[in-house]
Protein backbone atom coordinates (compact mmCIF):
# COMPACT_ATOMS: atom_id res chain seq x y z
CA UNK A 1 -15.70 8.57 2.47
CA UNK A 2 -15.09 6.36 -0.50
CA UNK A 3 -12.35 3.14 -0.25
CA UNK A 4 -10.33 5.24 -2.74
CA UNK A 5 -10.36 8.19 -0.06
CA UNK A 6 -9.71 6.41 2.71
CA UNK A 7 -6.77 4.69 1.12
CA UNK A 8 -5.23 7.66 -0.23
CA UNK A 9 -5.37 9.57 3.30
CA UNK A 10 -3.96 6.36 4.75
CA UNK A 11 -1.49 6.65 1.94
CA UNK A 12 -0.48 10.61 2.63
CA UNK A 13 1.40 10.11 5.78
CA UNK A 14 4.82 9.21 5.35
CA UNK A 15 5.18 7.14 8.98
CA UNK A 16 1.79 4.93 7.80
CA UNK A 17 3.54 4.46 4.16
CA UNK A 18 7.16 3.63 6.30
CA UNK A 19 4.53 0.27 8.49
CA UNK A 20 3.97 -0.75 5.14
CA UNK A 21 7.50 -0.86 3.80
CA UNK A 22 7.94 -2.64 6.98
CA UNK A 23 5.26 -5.56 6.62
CA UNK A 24 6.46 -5.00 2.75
CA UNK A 25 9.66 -6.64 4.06
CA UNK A 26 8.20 -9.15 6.79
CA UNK A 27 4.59 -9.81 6.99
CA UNK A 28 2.80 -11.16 10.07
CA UNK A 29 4.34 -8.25 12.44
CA UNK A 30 2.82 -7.89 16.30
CA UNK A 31 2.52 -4.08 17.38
CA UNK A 32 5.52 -4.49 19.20
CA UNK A 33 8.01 -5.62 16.49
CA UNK A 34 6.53 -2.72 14.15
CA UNK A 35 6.88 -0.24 16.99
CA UNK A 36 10.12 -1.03 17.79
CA UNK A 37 10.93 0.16 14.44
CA UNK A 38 9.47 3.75 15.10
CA UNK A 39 10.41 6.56 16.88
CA UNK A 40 7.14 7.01 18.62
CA UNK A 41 4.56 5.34 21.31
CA UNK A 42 2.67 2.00 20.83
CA UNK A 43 -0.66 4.04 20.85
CA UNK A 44 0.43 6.25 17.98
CA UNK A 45 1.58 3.36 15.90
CA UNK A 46 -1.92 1.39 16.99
CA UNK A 47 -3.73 4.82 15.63
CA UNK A 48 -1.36 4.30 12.42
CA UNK A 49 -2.55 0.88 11.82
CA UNK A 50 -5.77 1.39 12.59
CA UNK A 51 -5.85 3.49 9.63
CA UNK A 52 -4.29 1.13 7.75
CA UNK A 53 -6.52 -0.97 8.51
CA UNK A 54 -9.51 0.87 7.66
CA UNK A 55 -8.59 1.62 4.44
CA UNK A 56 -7.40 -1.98 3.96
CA UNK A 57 -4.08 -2.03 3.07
CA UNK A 58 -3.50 -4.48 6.34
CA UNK A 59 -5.25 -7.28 7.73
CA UNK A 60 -4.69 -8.84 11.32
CA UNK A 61 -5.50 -11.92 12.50
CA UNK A 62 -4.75 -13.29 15.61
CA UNK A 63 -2.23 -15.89 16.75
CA UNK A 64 -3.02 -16.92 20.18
CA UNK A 65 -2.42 -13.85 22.43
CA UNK A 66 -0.69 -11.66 19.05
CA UNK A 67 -2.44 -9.43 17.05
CA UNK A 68 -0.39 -10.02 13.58
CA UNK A 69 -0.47 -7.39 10.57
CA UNK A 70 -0.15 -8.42 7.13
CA UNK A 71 0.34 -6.13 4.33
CA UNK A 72 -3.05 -6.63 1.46
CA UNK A 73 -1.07 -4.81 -1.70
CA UNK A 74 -4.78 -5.24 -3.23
CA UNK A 75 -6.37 -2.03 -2.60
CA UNK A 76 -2.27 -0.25 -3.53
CA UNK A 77 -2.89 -2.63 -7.13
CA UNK A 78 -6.41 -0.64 -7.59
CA UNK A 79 -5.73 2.77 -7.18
CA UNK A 80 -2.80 2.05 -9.72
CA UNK A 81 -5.22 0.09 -12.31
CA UNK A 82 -7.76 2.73 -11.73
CA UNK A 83 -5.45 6.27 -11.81
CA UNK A 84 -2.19 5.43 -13.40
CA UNK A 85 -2.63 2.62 -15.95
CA UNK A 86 -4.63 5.25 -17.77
CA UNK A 87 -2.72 7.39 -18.03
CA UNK A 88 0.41 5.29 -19.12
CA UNK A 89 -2.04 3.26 -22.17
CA UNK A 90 -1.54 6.35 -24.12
CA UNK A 91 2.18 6.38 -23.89
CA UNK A 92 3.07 2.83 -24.66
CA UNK A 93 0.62 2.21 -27.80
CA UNK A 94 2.45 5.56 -29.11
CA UNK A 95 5.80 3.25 -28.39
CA UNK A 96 4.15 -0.10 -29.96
CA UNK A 97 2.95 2.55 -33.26
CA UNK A 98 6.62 3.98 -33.62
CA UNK A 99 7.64 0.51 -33.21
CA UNK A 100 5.70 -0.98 -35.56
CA UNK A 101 6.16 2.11 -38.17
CA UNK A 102 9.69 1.67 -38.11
CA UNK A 103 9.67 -1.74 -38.89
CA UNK A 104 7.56 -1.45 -41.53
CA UNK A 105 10.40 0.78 -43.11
């Protein structure tokens, strides 16, 4: 599985995307603050982040006897370079053309 892959099938499930809203809003979350926020157990929400975590999209480091998650927007900022900044290029140099033509008149 490539890094793309594994961050789009972290992406795809709506509870993982609702974690990162929540380290979005706070970083440096334990399991229990982030699970308090969930309607389900601490071992689904570990499995969650887990995933996360394998796909990148959050680091932990520890802080004495707490795990902490951190959101890394990085591998979010690639998949957008790589898939959607494409495809918007072709739209805005059409804008700057028009732009510029109508200028010119």
């Amino acid at each position: 599985m490539t890094d793309d892959d594994r961050v789009f099938k972290a992406l795809a499930d709506p509870s993982r995307r609702f974690l990162l809203d929540l380290l979005f809003a706070r970083d440096g979350r334990t399991l229990t603050e982030l699970e308090s926020e969930l309607e389900m157990t601490r071992f689904g929400v570990a499995k969650h982040l887990r995933v996360l975590e394998e796909a990148g999209l959050v680091v932990v480091r520890r802080s004495g006897r707490e795990k902490l998650h951190f959101l890394n927007p990085i591998p979010i900022r690639q998949i957008h370079d790589r898939w959607i900044d494409k495809f918007t290029e072709q739209h805005v140099t059409a804008l700057i053309d028009l732009k510029q033509s109508l200028e010119e008149q």
